[in-house]
PDB file of N, CA and C in Angstrom:
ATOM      1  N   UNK A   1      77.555 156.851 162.975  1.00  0.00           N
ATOM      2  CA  UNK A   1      76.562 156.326 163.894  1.00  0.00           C
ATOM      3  C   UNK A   1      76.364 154.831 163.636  1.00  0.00           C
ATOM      4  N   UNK A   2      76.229 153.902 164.780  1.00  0.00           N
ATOM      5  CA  UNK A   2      76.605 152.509 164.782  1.00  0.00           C
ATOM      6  C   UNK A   2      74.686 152.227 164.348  1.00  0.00           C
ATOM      7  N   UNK A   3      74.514 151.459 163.514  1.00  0.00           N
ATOM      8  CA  UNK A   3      72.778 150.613 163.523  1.00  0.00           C
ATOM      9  C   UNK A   3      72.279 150.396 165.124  1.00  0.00           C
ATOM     10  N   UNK A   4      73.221 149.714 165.654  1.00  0.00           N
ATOM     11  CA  UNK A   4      72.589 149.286 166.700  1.00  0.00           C
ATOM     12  C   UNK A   4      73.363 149.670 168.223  1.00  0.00           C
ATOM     13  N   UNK A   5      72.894 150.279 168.950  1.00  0.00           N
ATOM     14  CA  UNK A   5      73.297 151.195 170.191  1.00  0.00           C
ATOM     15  C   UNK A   5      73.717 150.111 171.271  1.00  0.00           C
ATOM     16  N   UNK A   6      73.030 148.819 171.214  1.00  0.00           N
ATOM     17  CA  UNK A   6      73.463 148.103 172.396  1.00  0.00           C
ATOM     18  C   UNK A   6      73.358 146.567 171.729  1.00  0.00           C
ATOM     19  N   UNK A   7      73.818 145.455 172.553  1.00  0.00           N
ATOM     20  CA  UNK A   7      74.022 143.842 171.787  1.00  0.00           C
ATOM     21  C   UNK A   7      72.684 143.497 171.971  1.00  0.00           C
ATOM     22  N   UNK A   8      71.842 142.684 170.633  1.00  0.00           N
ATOM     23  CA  UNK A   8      70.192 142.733 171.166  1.00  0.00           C
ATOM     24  C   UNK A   8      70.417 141.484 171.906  1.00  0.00           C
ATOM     25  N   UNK A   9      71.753 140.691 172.816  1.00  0.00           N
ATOM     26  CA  UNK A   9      71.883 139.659 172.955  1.00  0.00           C
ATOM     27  C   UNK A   9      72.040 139.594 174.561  1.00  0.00           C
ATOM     28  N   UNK A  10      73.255 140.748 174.747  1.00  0.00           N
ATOM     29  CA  UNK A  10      73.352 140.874 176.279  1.00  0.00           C
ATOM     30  C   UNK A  10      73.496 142.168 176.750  1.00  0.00           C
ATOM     31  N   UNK A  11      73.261 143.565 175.751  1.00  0.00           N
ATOM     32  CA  UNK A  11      73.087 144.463 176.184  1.00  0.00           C
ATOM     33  C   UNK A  11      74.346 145.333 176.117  1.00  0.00           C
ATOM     34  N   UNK A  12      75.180 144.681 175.927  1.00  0.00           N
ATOM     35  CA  UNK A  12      76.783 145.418 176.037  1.00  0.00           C
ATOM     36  C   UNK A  12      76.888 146.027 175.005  1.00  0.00           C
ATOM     37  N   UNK A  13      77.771 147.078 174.957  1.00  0.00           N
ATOM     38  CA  UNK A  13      78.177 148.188 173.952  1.00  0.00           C
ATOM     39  C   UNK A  13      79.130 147.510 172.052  1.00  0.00           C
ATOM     40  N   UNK A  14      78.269 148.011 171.688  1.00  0.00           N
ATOM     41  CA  UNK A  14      78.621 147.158 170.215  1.00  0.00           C
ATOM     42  C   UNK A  14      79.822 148.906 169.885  1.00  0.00           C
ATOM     43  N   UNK A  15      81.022 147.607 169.222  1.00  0.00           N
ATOM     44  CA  UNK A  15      81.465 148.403 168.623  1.00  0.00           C
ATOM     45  C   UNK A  15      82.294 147.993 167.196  1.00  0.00           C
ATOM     46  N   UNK A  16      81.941 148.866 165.664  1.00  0.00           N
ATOM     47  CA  UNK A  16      82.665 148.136 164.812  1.00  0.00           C
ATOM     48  C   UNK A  16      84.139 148.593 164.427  1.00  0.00           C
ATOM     49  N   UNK A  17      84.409 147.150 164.181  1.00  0.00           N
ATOM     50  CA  UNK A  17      86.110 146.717 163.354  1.00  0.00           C
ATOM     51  C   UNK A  17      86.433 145.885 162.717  1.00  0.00           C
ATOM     52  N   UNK A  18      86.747 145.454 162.144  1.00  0.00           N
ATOM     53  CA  UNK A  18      87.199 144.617 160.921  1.00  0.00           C
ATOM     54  C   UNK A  18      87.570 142.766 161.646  1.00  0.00           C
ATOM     55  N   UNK A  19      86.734 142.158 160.986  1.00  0.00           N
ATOM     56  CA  UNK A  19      86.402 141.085 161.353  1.00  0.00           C
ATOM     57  C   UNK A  19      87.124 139.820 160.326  1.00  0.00           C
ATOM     58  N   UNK A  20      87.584 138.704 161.133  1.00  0.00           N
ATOM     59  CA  UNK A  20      87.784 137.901 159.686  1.00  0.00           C
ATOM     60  C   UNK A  20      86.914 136.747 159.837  1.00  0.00           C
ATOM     61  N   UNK A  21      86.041 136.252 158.804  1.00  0.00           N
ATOM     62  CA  UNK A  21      84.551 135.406 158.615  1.00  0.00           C
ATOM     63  C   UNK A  21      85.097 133.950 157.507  1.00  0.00           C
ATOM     64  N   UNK A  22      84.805 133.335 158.618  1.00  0.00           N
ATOM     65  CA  UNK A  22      85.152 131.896 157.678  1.00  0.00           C
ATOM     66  C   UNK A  22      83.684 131.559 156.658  1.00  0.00           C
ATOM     67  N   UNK A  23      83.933 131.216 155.793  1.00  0.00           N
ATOM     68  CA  UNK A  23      82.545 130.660 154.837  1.00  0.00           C
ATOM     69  C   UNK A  23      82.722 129.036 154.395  1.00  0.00           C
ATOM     70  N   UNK A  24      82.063 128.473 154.677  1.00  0.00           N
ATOM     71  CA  UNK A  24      82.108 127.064 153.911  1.00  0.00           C
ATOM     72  C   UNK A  24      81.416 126.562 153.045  1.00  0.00           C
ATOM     73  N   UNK A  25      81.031 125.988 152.374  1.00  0.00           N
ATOM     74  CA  UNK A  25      80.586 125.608 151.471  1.00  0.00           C
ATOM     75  C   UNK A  25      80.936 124.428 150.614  1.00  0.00           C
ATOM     76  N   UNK A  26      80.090 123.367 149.980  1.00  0.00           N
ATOM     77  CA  UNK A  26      80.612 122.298 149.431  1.00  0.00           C
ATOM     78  C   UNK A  26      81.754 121.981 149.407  1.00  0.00           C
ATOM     79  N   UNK A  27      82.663 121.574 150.631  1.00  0.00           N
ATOM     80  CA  UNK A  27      83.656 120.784 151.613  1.00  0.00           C
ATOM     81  C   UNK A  27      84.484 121.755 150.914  1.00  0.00           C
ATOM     82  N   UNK A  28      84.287 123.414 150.666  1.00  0.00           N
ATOM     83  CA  UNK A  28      85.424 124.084 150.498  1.00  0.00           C
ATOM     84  C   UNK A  28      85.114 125.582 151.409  1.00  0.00           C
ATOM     85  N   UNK A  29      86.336 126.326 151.628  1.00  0.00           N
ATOM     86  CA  UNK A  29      86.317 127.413 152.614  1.00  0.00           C
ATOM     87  C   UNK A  29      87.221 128.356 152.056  1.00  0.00           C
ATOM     88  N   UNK A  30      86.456 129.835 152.885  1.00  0.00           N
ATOM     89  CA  UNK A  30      87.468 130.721 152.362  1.00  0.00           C
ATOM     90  C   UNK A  30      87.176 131.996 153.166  1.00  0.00           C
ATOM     91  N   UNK A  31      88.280 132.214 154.075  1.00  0.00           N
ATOM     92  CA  UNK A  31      87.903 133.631 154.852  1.00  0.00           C
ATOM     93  C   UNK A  31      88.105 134.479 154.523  1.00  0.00           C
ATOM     94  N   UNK A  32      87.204 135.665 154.609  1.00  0.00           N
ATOM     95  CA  UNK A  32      87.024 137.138 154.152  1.00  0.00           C
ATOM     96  C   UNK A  32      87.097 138.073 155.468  1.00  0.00           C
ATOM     97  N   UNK A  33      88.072 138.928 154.929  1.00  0.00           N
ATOM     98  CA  UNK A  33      88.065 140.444 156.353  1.00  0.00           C
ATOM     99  C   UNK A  33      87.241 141.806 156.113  1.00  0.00           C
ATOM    100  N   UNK A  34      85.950 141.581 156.727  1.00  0.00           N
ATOM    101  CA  UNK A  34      84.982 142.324 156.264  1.00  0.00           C
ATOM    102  C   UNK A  34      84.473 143.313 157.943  1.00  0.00           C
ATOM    103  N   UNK A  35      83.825 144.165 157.430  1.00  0.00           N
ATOM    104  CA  UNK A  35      83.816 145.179 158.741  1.00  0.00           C
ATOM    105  C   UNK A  35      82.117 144.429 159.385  1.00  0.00           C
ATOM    106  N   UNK A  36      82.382 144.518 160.904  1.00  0.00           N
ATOM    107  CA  UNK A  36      81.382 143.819 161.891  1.00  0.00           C
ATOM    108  C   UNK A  36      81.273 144.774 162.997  1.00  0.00           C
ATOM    109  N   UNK A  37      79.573 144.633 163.344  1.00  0.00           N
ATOM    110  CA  UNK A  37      79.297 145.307 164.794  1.00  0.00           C
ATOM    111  C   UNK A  37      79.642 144.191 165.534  1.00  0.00           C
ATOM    112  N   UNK A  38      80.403 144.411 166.332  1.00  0.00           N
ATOM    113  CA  UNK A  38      81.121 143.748 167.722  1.00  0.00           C
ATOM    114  C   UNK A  38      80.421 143.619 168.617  1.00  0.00           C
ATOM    115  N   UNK A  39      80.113 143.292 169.285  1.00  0.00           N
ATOM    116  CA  UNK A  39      79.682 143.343 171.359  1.00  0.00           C
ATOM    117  C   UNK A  39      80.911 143.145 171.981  1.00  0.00           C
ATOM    118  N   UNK A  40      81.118 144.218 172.768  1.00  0.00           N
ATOM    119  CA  UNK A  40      82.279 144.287 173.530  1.00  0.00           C
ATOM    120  C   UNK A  40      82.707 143.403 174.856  1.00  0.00           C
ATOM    121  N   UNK A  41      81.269 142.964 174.961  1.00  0.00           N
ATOM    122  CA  UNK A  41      81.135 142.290 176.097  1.00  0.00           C
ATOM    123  C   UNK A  41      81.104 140.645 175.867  1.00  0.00           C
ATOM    124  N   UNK A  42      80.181 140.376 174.849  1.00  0.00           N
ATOM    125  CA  UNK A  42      79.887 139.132 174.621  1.00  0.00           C
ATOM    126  C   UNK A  42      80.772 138.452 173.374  1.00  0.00           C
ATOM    127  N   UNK A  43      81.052 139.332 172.230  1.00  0.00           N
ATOM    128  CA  UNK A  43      81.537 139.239 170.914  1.00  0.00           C
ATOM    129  C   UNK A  43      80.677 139.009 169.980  1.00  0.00           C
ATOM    130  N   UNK A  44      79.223 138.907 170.157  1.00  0.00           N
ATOM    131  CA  UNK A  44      78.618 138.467 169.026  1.00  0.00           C
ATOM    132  C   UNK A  44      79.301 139.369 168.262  1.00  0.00           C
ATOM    133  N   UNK A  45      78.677 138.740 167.210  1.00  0.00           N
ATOM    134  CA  UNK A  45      79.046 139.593 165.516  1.00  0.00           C
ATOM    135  C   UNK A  45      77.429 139.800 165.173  1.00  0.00           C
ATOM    136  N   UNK A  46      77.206 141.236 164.545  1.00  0.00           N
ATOM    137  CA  UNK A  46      76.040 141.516 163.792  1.00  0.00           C
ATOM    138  C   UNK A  46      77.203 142.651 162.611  1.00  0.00           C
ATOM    139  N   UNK A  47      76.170 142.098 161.227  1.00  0.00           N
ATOM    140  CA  UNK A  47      76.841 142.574 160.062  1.00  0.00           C
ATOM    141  C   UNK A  47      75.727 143.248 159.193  1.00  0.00           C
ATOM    142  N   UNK A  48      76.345 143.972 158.783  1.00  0.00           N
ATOM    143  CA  UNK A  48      75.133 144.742 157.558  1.00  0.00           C
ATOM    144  C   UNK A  48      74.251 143.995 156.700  1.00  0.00           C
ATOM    145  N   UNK A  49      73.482 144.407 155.812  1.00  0.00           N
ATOM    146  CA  UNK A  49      72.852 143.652 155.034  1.00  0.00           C
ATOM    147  C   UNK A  49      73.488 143.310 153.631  1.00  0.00           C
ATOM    148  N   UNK A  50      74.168 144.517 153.433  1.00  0.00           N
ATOM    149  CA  UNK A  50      75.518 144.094 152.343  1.00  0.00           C
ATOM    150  C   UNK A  50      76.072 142.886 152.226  1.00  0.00           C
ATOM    151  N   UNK A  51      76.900 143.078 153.676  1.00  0.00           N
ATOM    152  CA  UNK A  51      77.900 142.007 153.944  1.00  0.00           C
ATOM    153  C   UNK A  51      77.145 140.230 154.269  1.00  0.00           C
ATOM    154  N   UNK A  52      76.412 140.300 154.801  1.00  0.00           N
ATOM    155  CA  UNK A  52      74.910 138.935 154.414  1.00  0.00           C
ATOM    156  C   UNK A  52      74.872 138.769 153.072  1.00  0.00           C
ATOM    157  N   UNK A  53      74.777 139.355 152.041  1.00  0.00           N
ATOM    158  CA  UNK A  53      74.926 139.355 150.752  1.00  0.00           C
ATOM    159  C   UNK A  53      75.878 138.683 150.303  1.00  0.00           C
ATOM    160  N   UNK A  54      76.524 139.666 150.158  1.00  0.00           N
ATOM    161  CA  UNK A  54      78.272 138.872 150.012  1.00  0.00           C
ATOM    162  C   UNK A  54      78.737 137.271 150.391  1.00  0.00           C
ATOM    163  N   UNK A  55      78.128 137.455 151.593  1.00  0.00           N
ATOM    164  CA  UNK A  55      78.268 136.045 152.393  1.00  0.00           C
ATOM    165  C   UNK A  55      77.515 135.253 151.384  1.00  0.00           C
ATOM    166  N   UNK A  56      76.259 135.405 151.297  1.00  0.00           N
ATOM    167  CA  UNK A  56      75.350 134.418 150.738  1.00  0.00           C
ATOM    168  C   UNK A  56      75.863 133.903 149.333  1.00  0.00           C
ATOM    169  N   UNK A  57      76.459 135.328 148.579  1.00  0.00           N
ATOM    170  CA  UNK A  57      76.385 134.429 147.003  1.00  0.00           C
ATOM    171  C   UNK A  57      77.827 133.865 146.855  1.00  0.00           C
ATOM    172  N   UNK A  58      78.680 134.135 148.196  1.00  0.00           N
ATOM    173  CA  UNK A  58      80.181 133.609 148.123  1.00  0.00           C
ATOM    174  C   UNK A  58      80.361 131.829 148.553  1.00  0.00           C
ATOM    175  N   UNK A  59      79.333 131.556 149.302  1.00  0.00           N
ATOM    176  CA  UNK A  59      78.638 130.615 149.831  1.00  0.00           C
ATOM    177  C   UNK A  59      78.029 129.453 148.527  1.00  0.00           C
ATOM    178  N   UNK A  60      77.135 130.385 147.455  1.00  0.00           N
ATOM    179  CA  UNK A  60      76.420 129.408 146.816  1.00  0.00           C
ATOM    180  C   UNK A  60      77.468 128.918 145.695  1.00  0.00           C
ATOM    181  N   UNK A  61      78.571 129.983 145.454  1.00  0.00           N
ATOM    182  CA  UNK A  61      79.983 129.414 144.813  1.00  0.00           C
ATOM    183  C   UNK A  61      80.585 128.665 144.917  1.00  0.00           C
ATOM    184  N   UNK A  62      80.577 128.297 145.926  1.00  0.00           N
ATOM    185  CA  UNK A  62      81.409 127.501 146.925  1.00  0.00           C
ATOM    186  C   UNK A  62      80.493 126.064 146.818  1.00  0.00           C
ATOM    187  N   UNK A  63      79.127 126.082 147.040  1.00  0.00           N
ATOM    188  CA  UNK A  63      78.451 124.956 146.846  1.00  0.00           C
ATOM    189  C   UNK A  63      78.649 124.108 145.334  1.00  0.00           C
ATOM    190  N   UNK A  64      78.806 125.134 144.359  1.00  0.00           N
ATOM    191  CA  UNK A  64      78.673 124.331 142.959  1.00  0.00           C
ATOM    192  C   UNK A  64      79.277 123.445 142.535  1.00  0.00           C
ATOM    193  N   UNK A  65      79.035 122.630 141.973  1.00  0.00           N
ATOM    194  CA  UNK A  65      79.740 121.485 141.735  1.00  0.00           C
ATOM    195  C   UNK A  65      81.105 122.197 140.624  1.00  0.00           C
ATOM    196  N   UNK A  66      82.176 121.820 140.406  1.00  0.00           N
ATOM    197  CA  UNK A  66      83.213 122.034 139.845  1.00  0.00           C
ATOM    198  C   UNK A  66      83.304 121.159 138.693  1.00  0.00           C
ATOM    199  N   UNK A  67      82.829 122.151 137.384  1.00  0.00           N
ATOM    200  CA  UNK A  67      82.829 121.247 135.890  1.00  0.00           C
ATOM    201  C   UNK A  67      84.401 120.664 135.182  1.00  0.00           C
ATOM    202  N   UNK A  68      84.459 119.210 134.872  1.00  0.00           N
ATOM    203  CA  UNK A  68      85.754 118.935 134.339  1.00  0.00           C
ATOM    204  C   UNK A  68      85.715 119.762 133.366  1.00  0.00           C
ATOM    205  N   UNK A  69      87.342 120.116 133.185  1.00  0.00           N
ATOM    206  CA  UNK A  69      88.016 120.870 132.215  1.00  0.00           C
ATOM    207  C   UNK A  69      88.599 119.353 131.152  1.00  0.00           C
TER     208      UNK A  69
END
């Protein structure tokens, strides 16, 4: 069973599949293929609260400054 029955955006039928999500962060990037509710109609993307997670602390990695070796 999908979270959400319709797009809270334009109403069209959400459906999930495997998505690929760019992340950026302190002038560096890195895409991840993670599973997304779709809109079939529009494409938004809505994602779990997991995957927001993920995003977030892959994100603040990405921000840190990089210590000389």
């Amino acid at each position: 069973m999908l979270p959400f029955e319709k797009c809270p955006v334009c109403a069209g039928q959400i459906v999930e599949k495997e998505v690929n999500e760019k992340i950026k962060g302190g002038g560096k990037a890195v895409t991840l293929k993670v599973r997304a509710y779709v809109c079939s109609q529009c494409s938004e993307r809505l994602y779990s609260l997991d995957i927001v997670k993920k995003f977030e602390r892959i994100k603040a990695q990405l921000e840190r400054p990089v210590s000389p070796t």
